[in-house]
N, C-alpha and C. Protein backbone atom coordinates (compact mmCIF):
# COMPACT_ATOMS: atom_id res chain seq x y z
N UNK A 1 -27.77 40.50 -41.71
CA UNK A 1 -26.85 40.81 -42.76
C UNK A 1 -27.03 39.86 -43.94
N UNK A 2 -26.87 38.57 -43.83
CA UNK A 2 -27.49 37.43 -44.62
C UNK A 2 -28.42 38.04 -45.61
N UNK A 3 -29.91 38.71 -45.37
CA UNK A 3 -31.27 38.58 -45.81
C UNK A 3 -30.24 40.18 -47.01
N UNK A 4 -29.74 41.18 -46.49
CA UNK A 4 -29.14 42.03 -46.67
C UNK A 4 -28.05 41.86 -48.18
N UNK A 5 -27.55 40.96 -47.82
CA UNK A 5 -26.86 40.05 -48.82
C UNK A 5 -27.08 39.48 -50.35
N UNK A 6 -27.98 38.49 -49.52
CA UNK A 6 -29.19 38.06 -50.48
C UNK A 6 -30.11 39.04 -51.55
N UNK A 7 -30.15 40.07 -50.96
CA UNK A 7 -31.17 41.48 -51.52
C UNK A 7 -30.40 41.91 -52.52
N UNK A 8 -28.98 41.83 -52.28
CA UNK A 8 -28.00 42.55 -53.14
C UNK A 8 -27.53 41.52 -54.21
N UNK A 9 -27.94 40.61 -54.66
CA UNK A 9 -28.04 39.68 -54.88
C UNK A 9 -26.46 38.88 -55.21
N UNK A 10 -26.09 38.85 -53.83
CA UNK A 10 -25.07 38.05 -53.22
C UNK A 10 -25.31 36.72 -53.36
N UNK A 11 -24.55 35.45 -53.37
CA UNK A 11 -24.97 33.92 -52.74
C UNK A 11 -24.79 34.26 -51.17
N UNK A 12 -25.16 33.48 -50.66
CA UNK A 12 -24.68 33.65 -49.24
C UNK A 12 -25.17 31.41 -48.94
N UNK A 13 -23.78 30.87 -49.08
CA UNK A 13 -24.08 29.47 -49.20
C UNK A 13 -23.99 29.03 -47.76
N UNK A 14 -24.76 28.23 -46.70
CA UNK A 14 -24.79 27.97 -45.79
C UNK A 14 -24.96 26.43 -45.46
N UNK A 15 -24.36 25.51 -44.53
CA UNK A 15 -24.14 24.44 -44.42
C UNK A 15 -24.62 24.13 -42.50
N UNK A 16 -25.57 23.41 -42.46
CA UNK A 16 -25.66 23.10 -41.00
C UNK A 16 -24.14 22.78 -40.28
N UNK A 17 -23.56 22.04 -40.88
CA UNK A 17 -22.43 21.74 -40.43
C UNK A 17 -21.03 23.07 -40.10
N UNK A 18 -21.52 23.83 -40.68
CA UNK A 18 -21.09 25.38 -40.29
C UNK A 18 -21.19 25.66 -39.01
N UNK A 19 -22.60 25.68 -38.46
CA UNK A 19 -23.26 26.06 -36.85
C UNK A 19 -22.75 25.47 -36.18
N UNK A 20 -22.38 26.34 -35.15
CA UNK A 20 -21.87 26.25 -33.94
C UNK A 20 -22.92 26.98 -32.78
N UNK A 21 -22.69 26.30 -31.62
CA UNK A 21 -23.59 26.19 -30.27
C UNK A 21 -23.52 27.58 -30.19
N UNK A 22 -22.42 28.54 -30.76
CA UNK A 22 -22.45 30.04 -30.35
C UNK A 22 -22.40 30.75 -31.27
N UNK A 23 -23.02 30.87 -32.38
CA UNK A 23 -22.76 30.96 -33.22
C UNK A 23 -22.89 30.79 -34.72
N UNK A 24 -23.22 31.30 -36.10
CA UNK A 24 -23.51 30.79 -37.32
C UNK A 24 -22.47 31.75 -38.48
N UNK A 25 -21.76 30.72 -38.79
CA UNK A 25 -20.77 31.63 -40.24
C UNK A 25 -21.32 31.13 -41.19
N UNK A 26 -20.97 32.44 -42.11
CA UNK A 26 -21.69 32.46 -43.45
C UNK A 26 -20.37 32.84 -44.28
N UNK A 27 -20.05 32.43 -45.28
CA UNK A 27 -19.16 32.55 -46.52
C UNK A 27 -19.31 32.95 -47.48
N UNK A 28 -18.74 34.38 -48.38
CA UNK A 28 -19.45 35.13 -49.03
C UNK A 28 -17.61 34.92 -50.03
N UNK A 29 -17.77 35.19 -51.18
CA UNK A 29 -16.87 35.40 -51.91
C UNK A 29 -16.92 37.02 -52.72
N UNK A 30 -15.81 37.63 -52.62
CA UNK A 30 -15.67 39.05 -53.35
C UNK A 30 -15.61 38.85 -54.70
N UNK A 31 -15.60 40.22 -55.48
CA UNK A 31 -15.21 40.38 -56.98
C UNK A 31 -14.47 39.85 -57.53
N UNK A 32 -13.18 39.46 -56.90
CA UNK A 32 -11.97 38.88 -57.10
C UNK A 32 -11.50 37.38 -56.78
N UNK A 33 -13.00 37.06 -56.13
CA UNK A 33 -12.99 35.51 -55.89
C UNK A 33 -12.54 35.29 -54.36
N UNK A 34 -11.87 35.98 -53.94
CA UNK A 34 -11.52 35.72 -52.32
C UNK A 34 -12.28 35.90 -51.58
N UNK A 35 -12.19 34.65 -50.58
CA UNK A 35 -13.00 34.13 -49.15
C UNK A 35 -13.14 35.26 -48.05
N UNK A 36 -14.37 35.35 -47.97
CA UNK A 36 -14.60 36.39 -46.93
C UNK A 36 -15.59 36.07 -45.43
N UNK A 37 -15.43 35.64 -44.27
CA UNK A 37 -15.89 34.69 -43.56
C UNK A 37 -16.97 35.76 -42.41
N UNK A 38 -17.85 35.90 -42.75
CA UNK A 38 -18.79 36.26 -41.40
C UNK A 38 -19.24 35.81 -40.42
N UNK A 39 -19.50 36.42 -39.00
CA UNK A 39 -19.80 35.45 -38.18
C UNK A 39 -21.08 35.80 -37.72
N UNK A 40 -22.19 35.36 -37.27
CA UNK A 40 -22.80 36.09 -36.35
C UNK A 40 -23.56 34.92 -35.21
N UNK A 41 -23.19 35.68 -33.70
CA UNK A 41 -23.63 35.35 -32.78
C UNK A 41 -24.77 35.09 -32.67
N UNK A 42 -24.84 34.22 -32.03
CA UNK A 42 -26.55 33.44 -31.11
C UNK A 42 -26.61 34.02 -29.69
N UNK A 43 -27.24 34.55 -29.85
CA UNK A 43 -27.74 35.47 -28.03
C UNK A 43 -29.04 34.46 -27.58
């Protein structure tokens, strides 16, 4: 979704300190400026 993002030419700002052992969120902001929080799993 990220690369998806990026294409659309979204920021998609990412911080190691974000990652989690199960896990990586990504933080995307809307039109209107509000926080919109994705998650996606580590299999």
């Amino acid at each position: 979704m990220m690369a998806w993002l990026e294409a659309a030419g979204i920021g998609v700002p990412t911080k190691a300190e974000w990652n989690a052992e199960v896990g990586k969120p990504v933080r995307i902001y809307d039109s209107e400026g509000s926080l919109i929080k994705l998650w996606q799993l580590i299999q």
